[in-house]
Protein backbone atom coordinates (compact mmCIF):
# COMPACT_ATOMS: atom_id res chain seq x y z
CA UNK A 1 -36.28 -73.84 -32.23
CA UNK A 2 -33.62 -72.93 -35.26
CA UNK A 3 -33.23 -69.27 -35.35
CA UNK A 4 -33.51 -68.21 -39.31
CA UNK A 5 -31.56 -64.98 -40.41
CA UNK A 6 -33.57 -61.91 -41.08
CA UNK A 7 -34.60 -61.14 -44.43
CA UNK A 8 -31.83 -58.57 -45.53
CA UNK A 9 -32.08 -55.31 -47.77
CA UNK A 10 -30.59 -55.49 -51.40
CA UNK A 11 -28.52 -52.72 -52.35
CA UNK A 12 -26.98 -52.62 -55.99
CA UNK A 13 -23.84 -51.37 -57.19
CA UNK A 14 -22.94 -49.20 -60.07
CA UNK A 15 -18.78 -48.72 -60.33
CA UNK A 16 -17.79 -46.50 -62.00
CA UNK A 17 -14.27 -44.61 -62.77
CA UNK A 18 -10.64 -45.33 -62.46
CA UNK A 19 -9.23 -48.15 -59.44
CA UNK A 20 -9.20 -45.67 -56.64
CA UNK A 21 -13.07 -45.37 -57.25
CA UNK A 22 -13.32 -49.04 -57.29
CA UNK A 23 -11.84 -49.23 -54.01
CA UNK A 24 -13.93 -46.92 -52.72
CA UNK A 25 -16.78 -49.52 -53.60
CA UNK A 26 -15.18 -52.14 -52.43
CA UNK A 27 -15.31 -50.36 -48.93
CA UNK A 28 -18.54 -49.19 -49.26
CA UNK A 29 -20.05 -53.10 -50.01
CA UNK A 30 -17.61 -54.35 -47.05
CA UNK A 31 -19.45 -51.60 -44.45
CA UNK A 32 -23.40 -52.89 -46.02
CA UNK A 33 -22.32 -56.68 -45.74
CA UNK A 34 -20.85 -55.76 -42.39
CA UNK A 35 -24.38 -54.25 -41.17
CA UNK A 36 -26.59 -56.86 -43.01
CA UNK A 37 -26.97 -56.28 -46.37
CA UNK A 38 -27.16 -57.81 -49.63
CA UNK A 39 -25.68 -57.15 -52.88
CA UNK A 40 -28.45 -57.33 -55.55
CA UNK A 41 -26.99 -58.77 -58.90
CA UNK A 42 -29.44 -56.31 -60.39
CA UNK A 43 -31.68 -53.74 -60.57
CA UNK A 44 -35.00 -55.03 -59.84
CA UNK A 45 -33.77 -56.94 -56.98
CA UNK A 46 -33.09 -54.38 -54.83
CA UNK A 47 -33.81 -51.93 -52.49
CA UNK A 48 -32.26 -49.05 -53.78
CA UNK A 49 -28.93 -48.58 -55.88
CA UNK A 50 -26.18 -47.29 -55.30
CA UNK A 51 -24.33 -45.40 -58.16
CA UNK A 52 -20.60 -44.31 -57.47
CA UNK A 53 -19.45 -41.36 -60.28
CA UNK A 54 -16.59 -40.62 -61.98
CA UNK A 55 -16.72 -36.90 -62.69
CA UNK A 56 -12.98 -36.28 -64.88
CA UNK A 57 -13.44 -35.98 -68.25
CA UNK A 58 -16.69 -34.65 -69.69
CA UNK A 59 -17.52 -38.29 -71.37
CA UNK A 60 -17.28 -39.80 -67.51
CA UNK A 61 -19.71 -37.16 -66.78
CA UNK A 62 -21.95 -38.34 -69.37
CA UNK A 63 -21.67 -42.06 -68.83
CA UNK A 64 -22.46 -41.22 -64.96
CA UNK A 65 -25.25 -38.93 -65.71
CA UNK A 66 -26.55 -42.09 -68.28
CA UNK A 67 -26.25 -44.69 -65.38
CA UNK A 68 -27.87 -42.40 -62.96
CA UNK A 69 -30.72 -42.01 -65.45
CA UNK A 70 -30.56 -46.12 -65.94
CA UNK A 71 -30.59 -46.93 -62.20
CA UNK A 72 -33.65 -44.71 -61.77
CA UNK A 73 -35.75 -46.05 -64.89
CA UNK A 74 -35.18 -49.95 -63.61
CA UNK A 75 -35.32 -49.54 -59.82
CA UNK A 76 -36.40 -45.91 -58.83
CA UNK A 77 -34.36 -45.50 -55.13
CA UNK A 78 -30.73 -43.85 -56.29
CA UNK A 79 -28.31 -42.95 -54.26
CA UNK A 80 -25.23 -41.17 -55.88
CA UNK A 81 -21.45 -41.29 -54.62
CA UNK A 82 -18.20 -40.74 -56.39
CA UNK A 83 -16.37 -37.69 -57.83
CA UNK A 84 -19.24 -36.13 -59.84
CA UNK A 85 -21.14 -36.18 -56.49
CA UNK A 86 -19.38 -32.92 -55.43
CA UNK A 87 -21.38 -31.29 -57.91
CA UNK A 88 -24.77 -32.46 -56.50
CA UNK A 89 -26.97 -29.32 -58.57
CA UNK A 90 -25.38 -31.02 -61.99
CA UNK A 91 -27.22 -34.42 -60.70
CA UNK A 92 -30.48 -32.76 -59.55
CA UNK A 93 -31.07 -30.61 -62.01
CA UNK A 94 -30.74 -33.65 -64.91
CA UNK A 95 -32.27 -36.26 -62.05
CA UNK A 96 -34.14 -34.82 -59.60
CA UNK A 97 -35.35 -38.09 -58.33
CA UNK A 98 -32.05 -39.06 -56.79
CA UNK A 99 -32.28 -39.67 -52.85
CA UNK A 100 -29.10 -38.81 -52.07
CA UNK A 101 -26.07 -37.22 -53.17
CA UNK A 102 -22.32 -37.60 -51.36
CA UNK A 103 -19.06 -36.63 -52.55
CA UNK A 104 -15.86 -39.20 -52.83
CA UNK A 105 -15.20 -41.03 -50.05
CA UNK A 106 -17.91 -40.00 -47.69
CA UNK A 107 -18.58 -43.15 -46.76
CA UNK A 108 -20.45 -42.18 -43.44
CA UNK A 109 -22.68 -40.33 -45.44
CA UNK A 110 -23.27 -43.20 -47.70
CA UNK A 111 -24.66 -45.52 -45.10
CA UNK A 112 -26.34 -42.29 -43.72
CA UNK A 113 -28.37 -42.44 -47.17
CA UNK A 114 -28.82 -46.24 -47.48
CA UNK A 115 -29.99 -46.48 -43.84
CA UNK A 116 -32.56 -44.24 -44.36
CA UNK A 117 -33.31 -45.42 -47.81
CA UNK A 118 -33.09 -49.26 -46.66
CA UNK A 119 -33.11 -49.58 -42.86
CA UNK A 120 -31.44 -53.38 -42.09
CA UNK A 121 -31.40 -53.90 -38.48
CA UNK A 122 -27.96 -55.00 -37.03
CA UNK A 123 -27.49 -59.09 -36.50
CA UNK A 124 -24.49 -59.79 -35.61
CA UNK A 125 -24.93 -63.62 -35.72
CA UNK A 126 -25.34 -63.39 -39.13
CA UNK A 127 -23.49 -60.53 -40.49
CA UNK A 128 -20.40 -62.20 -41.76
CA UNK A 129 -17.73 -60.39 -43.39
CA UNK A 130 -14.37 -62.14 -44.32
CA UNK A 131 -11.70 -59.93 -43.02
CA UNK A 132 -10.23 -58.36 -45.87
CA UNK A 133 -13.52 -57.10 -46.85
CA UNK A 134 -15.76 -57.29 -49.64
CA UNK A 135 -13.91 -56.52 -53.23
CA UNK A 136 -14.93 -56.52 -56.50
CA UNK A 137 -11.82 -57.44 -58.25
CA UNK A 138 -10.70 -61.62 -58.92
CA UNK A 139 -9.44 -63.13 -55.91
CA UNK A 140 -6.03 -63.55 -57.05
CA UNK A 141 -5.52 -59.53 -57.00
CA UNK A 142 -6.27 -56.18 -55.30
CA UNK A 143 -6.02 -52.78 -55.62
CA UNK A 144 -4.58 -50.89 -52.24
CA UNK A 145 -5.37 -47.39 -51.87
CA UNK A 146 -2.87 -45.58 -49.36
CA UNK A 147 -4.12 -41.61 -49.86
CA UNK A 148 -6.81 -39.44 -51.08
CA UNK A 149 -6.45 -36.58 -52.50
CA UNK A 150 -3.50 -34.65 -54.02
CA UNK A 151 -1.52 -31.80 -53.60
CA UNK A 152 -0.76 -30.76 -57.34
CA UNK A 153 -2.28 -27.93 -59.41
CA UNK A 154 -2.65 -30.05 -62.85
CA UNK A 155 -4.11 -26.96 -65.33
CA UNK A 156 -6.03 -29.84 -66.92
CA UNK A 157 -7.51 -31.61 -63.51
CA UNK A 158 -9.99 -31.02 -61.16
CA UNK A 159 -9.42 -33.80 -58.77
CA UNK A 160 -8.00 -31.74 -55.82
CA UNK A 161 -11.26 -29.75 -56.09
CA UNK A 162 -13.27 -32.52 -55.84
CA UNK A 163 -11.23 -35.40 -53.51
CA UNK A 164 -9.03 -32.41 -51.37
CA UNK A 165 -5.65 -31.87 -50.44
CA UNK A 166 -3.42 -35.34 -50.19
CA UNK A 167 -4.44 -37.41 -47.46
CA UNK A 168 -2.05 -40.26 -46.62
CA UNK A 169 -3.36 -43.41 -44.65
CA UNK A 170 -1.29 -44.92 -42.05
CA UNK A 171 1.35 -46.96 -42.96
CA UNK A 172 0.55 -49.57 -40.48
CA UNK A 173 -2.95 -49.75 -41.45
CA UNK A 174 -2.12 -50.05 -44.99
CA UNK A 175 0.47 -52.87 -44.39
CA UNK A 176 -1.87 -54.40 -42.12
CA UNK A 177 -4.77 -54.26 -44.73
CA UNK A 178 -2.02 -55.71 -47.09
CA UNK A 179 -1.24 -58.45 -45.19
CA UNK A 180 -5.27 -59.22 -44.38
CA UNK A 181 -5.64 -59.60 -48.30
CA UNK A 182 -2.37 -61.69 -49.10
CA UNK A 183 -3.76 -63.75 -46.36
CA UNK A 184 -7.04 -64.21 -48.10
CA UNK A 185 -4.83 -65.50 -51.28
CA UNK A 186 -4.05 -62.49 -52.94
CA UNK A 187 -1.12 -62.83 -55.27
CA UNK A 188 -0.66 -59.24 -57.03
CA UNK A 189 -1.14 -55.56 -54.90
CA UNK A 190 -1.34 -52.70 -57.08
CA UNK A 191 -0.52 -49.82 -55.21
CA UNK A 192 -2.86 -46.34 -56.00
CA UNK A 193 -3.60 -43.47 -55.22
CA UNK A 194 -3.39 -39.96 -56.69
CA UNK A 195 0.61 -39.32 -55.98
CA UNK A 196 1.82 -42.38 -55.07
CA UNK A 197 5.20 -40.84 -54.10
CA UNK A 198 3.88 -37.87 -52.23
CA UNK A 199 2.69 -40.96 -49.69
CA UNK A 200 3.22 -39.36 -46.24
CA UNK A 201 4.58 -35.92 -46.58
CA UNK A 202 1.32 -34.53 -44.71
CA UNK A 203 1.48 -36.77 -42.28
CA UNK A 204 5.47 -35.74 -41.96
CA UNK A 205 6.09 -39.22 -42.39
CA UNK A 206 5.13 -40.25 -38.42
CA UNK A 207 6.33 -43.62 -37.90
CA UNK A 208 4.34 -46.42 -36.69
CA UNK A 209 4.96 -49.88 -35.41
CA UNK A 210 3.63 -52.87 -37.48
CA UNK A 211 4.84 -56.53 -37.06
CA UNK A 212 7.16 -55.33 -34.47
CA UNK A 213 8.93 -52.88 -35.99
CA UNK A 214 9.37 -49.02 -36.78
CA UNK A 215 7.58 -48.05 -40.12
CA UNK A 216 7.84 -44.07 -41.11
CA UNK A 217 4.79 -43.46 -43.31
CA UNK A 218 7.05 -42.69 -46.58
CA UNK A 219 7.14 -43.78 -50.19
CA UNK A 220 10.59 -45.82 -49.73
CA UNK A 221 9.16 -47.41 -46.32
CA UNK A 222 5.96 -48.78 -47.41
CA UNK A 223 7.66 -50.28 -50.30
CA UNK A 224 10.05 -52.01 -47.98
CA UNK A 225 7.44 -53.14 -45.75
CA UNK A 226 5.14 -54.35 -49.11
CA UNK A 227 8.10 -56.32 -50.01
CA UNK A 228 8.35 -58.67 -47.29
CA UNK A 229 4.59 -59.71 -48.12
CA UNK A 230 6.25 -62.77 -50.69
CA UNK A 231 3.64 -61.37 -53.73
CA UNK A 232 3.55 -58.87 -56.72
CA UNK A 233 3.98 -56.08 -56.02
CA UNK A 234 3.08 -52.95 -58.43
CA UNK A 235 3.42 -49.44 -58.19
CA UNK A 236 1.12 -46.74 -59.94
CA UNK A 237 0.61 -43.46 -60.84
CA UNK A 238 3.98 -42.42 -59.25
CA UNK A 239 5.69 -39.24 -59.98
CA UNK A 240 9.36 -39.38 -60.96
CA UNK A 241 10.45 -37.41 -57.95
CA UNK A 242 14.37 -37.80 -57.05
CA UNK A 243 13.58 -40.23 -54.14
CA UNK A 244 11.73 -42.56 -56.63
CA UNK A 245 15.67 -43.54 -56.99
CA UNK A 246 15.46 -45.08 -53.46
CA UNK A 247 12.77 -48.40 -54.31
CA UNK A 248 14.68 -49.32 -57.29
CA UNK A 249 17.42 -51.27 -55.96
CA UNK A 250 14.70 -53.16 -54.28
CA UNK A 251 13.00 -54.17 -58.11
CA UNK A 252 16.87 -55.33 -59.20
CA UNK A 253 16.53 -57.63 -55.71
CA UNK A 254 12.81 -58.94 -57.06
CA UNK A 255 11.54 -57.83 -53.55
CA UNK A 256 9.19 -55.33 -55.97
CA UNK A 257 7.84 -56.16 -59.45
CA UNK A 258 10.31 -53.87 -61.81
CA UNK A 259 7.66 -51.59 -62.85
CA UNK A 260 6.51 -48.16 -62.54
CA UNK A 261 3.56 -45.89 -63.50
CA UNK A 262 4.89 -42.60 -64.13
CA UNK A 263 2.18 -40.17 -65.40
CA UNK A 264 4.55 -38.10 -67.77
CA UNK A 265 1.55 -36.44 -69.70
CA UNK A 266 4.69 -34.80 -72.26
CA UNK A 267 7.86 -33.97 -73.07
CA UNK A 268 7.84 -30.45 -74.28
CA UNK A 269 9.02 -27.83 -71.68
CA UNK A 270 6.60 -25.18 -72.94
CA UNK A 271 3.56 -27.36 -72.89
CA UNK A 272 4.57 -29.20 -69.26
CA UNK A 273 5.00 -25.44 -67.64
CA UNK A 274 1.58 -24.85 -69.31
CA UNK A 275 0.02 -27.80 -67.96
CA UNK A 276 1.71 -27.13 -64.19
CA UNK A 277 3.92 -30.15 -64.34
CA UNK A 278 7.45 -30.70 -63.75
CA UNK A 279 9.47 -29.43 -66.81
CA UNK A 280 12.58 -31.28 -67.37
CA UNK A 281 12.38 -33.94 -69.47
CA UNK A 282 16.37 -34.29 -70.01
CA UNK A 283 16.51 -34.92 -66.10
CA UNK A 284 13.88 -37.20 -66.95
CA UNK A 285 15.35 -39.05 -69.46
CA UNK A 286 18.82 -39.09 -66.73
CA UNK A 287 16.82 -40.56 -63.97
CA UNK A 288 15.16 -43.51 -66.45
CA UNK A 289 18.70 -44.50 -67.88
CA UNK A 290 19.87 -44.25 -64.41
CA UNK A 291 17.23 -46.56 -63.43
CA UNK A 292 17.50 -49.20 -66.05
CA UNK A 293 21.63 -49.58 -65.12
CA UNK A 294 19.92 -50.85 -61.90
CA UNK A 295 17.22 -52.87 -62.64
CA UNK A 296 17.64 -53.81 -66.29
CA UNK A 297 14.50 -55.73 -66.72
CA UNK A 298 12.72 -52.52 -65.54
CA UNK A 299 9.39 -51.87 -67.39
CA UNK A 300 7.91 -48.44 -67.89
CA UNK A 301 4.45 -47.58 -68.36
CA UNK A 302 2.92 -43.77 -68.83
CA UNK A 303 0.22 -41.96 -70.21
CA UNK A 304 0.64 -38.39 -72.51
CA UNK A 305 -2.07 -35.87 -73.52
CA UNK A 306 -1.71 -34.64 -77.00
CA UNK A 307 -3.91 -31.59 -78.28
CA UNK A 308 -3.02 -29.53 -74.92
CA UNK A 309 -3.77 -25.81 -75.62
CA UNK A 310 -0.54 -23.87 -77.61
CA UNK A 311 0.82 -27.59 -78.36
CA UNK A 312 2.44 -26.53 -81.54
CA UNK A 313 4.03 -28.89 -84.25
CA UNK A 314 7.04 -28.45 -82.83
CA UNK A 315 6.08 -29.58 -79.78
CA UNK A 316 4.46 -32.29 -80.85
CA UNK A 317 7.48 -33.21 -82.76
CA UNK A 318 9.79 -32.68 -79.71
CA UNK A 319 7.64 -34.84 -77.80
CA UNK A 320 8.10 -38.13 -80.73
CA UNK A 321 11.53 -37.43 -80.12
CA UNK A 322 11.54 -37.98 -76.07
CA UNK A 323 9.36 -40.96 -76.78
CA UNK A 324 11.47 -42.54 -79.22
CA UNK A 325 14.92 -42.05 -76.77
CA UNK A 326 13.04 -42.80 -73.69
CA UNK A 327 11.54 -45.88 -75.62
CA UNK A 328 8.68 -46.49 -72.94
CA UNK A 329 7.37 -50.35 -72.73
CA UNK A 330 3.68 -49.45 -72.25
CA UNK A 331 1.92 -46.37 -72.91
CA UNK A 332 -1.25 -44.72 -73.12
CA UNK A 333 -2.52 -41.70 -75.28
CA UNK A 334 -5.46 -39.30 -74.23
CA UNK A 335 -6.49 -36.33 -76.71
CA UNK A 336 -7.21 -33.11 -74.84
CA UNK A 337 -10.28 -32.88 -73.72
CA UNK A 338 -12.05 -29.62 -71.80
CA UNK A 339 -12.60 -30.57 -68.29
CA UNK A 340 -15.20 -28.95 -66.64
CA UNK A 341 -13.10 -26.06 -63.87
CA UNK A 342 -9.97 -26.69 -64.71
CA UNK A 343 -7.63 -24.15 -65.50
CA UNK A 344 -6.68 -25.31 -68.57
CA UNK A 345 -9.86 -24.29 -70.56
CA UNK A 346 -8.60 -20.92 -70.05
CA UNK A 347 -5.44 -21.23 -72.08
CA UNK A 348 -4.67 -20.02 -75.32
CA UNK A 349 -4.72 -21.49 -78.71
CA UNK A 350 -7.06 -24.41 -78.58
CA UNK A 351 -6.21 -27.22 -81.03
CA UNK A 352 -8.57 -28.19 -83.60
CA UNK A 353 -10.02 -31.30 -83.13
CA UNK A 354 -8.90 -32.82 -86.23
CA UNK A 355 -5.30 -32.10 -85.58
CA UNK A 356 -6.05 -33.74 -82.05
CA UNK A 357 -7.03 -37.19 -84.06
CA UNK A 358 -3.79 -37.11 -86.34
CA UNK A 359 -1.74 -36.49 -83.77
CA UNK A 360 -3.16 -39.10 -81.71
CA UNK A 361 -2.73 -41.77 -84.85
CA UNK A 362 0.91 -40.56 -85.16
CA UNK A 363 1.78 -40.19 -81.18
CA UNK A 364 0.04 -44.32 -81.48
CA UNK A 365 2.32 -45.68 -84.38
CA UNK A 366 5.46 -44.50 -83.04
CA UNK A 367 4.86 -46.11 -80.00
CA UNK A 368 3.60 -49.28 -81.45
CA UNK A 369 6.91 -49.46 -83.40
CA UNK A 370 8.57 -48.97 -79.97
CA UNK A 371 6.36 -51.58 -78.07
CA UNK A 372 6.41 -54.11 -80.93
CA UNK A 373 10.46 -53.87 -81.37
CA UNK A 374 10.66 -53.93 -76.84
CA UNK A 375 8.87 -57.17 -76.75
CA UNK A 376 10.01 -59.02 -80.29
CA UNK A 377 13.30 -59.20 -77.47
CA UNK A 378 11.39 -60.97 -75.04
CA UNK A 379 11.04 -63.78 -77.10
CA UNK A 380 12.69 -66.96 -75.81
CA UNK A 381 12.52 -65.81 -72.21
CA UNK A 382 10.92 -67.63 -69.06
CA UNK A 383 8.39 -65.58 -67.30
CA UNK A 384 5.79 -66.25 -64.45
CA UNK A 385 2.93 -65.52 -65.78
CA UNK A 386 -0.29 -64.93 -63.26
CA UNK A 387 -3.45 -66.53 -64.97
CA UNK A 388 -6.58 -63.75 -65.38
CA UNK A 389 -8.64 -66.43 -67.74
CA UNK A 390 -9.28 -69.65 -68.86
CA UNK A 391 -11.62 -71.11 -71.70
CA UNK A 392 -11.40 -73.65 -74.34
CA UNK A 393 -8.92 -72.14 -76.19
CA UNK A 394 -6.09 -71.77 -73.40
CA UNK A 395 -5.59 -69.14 -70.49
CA UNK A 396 -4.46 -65.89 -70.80
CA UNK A 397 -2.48 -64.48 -68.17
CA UNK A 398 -0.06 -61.43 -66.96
CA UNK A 399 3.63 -60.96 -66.52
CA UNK A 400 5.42 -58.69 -64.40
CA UNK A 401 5.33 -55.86 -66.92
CA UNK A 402 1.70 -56.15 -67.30
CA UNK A 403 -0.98 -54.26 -65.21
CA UNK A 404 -4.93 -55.79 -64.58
CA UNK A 405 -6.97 -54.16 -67.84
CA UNK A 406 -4.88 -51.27 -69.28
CA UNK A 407 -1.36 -53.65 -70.25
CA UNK A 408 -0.86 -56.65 -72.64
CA UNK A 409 -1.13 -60.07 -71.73
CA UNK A 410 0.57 -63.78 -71.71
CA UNK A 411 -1.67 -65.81 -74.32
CA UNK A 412 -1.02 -69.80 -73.24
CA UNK A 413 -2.39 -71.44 -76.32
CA UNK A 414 -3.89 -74.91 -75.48
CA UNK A 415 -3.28 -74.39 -71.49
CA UNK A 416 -7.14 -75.39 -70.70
CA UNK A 417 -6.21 -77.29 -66.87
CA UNK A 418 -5.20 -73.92 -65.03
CA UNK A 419 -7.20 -72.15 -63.17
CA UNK A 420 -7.52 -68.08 -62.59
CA UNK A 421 -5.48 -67.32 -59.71
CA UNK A 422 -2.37 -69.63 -60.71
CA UNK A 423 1.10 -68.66 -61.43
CA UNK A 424 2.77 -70.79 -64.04
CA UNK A 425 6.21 -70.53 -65.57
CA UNK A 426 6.07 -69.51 -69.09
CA UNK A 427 8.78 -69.40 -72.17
CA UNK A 428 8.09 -66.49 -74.42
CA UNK A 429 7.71 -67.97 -78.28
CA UNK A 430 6.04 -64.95 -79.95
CA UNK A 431 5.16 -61.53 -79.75
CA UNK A 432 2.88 -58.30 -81.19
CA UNK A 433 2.71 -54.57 -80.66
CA UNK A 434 1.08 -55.50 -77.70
CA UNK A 435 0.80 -58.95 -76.05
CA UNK A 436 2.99 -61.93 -75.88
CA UNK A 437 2.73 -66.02 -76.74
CA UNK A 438 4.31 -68.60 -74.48
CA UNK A 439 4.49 -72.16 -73.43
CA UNK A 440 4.33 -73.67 -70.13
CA UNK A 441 7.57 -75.10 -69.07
C-alpha cells in the first residue's frame, strides 16, 4: 500500500526590516521546510505565526508592535523574532499573548518555540528542501549575508546592542552557499551585512580552502572568490575604508558589478565626530575620484541623515556642497529620528522638526538635479538590463547601477515576451531624476 505524507503544521511568516532580516527568514523557513513544515499563505491557515521585528527606528517599532497585534487578532499563536525581540518586556507588556520571544538570529530558539507551539514529527521521505534553501526573494536574485553584528559605536544606532559585536561567517561557507544559489539560477548576489568591509577581521582573516584553493576570510578575498561565480555581483553597506581601494580594479575588469554602498550619513566634520563616524570627507572625496580614474563607469549609492543634533545651517550647507562635488548617482535621505538607547538622544541642540522637513526637501532637489543631469548621459548607451517584471505594458528591469527596491529601474516599453529572470541587452533612449527608458537591441 502507497504510503501518503503526514499532514504537516502551517507556520506563517511576517518579514519584516531591512535585507539582513529577510535573510534571516529565509533561513528560518529553510530549517521548518527542512523538518516538515508548511508555509501558510495566511493567517487563518496556520498553526501559529511567526513574526520577525525590526526594532531601528521608532516607526519600525511601531509597525512591528502593529503586526504583532495583527498576527494575534487573525490567528492567536505568535511567536516573535527579529531585532525588537531583544527587548522582549516592550512586546509583553503591549502583547502579552505572545508565545515566544527570541532575539536576531536565534534561530535554535526559534524552532525551540515553533516545536513546542507546532510539534511536526520528522519524515525524512518527505521533507524536501532544494539545496539553496527556502528564500523569499524572485528566483533570479539573492541576498548573501556574510556577518552579524558590528563593531562600530554609531551615536544614532543601536544595532550592536541588539545583534552583538561583528561576527564574520566563513568564507568557504559563504562561497559555497554562493555557489549553491547561482546553481539554482541565481543571476544577481547582493552582498550584506552590517560592515561589509570589516568582513573577517574577528576571525583574523583564517584562511580556508574552497574549490581547491586557499581563501583568507577578508573583504578583498571574498570578492575575488564571488567573482569567479560568472553573475552580478553587488556590494552593500560598505565602509570606505583604505582597502576598499583593493576590489576596484576588479569592477574596471567586470569581474564585480561597478557599484558600491557606502553609508556616508554626512559630510560635515563636526556633525560626523558627533555621530562617531569617520570625519574626513576631503579624504573621502580623494578616495571616490581615485576610484572613478579606475573604474569610470563606477556608480555610487549612499544614504545621509539630516536633522542630526547641533546640525547647524552651516553644516547643512557644507554638506550640499560635498554632495554637489562628490555628485553621488543614487542616494537616500533619512530625517533624524530619536532611536530608542542610542547615544545620540543625549546630544545637544535638537533640531526642530520643521527645519528637519526643509532640509530634507532641499538635501532631495539638489540631488535630483545631480541624479537627473548623471543619467540624461546615459542616454544612447547599451546596457544589460536584468528583468524584475513583466505586464501588458512592457517589462521593467535593472542595470548594473541599480539595486532590488531602493534604486531606479530600466522601463522596456512594449517588451511583453520576456520573462522575470532574463537578461536582455538594452540601448538607453530616455531618462528622469530617477529611472531610465530603453530598447531591446
Amino acid at each position: 500500500m502507497a504510503r501518503t505524507a503526514p499532514e504537516a503544521p502551517k507556520i506563517g511568516i511576517v518579514s519584516l526590516g531591512c535585507p539582513k532580516a529577510l535573510v534571516d527568514s529565509e533561513r528560518i523557513i529553510t530549517r521548518l521546510r527542512a523538518e516538515g513544515y508548511e508555509i501558510a499563505p495566511d493567517y487563518k491557515g496556520a498553526d501559529a505565526v511567526l513574526v520577525n521585528t525590526c526594532g531601528f527606528l521608532d516607526t519600525a517599532r511601531a509597525e512591528s508592535l502593529d503586526a504583532i497585534g495583527e498576527a494575534i487578532s487573525q490567528n492567536g499563536r505568535v511567536i516573535v523574532t527579529g531585532c525588537l525581540g531583544a527587548e522582549e518586556n516592550v512586546i509583553r507588556d503591549i502583547h502579552p499573548k505572545v508565545l515566544a520571544v527570541t532575539g536576531p538570529h536565534q534561530y535554535e530558539s526559534v524552532m525551540a518555540a515553533v516545536h513546542e507551539a507546532a510539534p511536526a514529527p520528522h519524515d525524512p521521505l518527505f521533507d524536501l528542501v532544494p539545496p539553496q534553501g527556502i528564500r523569499l526573494t524572485p528566483r533570479h536574485y539573492a541576498y548573501l549575508k556574510i556577518s552579524e553584528g558590528c563593531n562600530n559605536s554609531c551615536s544614532f544606532c543601536i544595532i550592536p546592542s541588539m545583534r552583538g559585536k561583528l561576527k564574520s561567517r566563513r568564507i568557504d561557507a559563504v562561497l559555497k552557499e554562493a555557489e549553491k544559489l547561482v546553481d539554482a539560477g541565481v543571476k544577481e548576489l547582493l552582498v550584506i551585512s552590517q560592515d561589509t568591509s570589516a568582513y573577517g577581521v574577528d576571525l583574523k582573516y583564517a584562511p580556508y580552502d574552497w574549490r581547491g584553493e586557499s581563501y583568507p576570510t577578508r573583504f578583498i578575498d571574498l570578492a575575488r572568490g564571488l567573482s569567479s561565480l560568472g553573475v552580478w555581483t553587488r556590494l552593500h553597506y560598505v565602509y570606505p575604508y583604505p582597502h576598499v581601494d583593493d576590489v576596484i580594479p576588479l569592477m574596471a575588469e567586470g569581474a564585480l558589478l561597478p557599484y558600491l554602498d557606502i553609508p556616508f550619513q554626512h559630510a560635515s566634520t563636526k556633525v560626523l565626530k558627533a555621530m562617531r563616524r569617520p570625519a574626513h570627507q576631503e579624504k573621502t572625496l580623494d578616495q571616490i575620484r581615485r576610484w572613478r580614474s579606475i573604474a569610470p563607469d563606477l556608480v555610487l549609492r549612499s544614504t545621509f541623515i539630516v536633522g542630526f543634533p547641533g546640525e547647524t545651517d552651516e553644516d547643512f550647507d557644507f554638506l550640499l556642497d560635498w554632495l554637489r562635488e562628490a555628485r553621488l548617482n543614487r542616494v537616500g535621505c533619512f530625517r533624524f529620528e530619536p532611536v530608542r538607547g542610542a547615544a545620540a538622544n543625549e546630544l545637544p541642540g535638537a533640531v526642530p522638526d520643521e527645519v528637519k522637513e526643509e532640509r530634507f526637501h532641499r538635501f532631495m532637489a539638489v540631488q535630483q538635479e545631480i541624479s537627473r543631469d548623471l543619467l540624461q548621459r546615459w542616454i544612447g548607451r547599451d546596457l544589460d538590463v536584468l528583468i524584475d517584471d513583466v505586464d501588458e505594458d512592457g517589462a521593467v528591469g535593472r542595470c548594473y547601477a541599480d539595486a532590488p527596491e531602493i534604486d531606479g529601474a530600466v522601463i522596456l516599453e512594449g517588451e511583453t515576451s520576456l520573462d522575470v529572470g532574463d537578461m536582455v541587452r538594452a540601448r538607453i533612449t530616455g531618462a528622469d531624476e530617477y529611472d531610465l527608458w530603453g530598447e531591446r537591441i
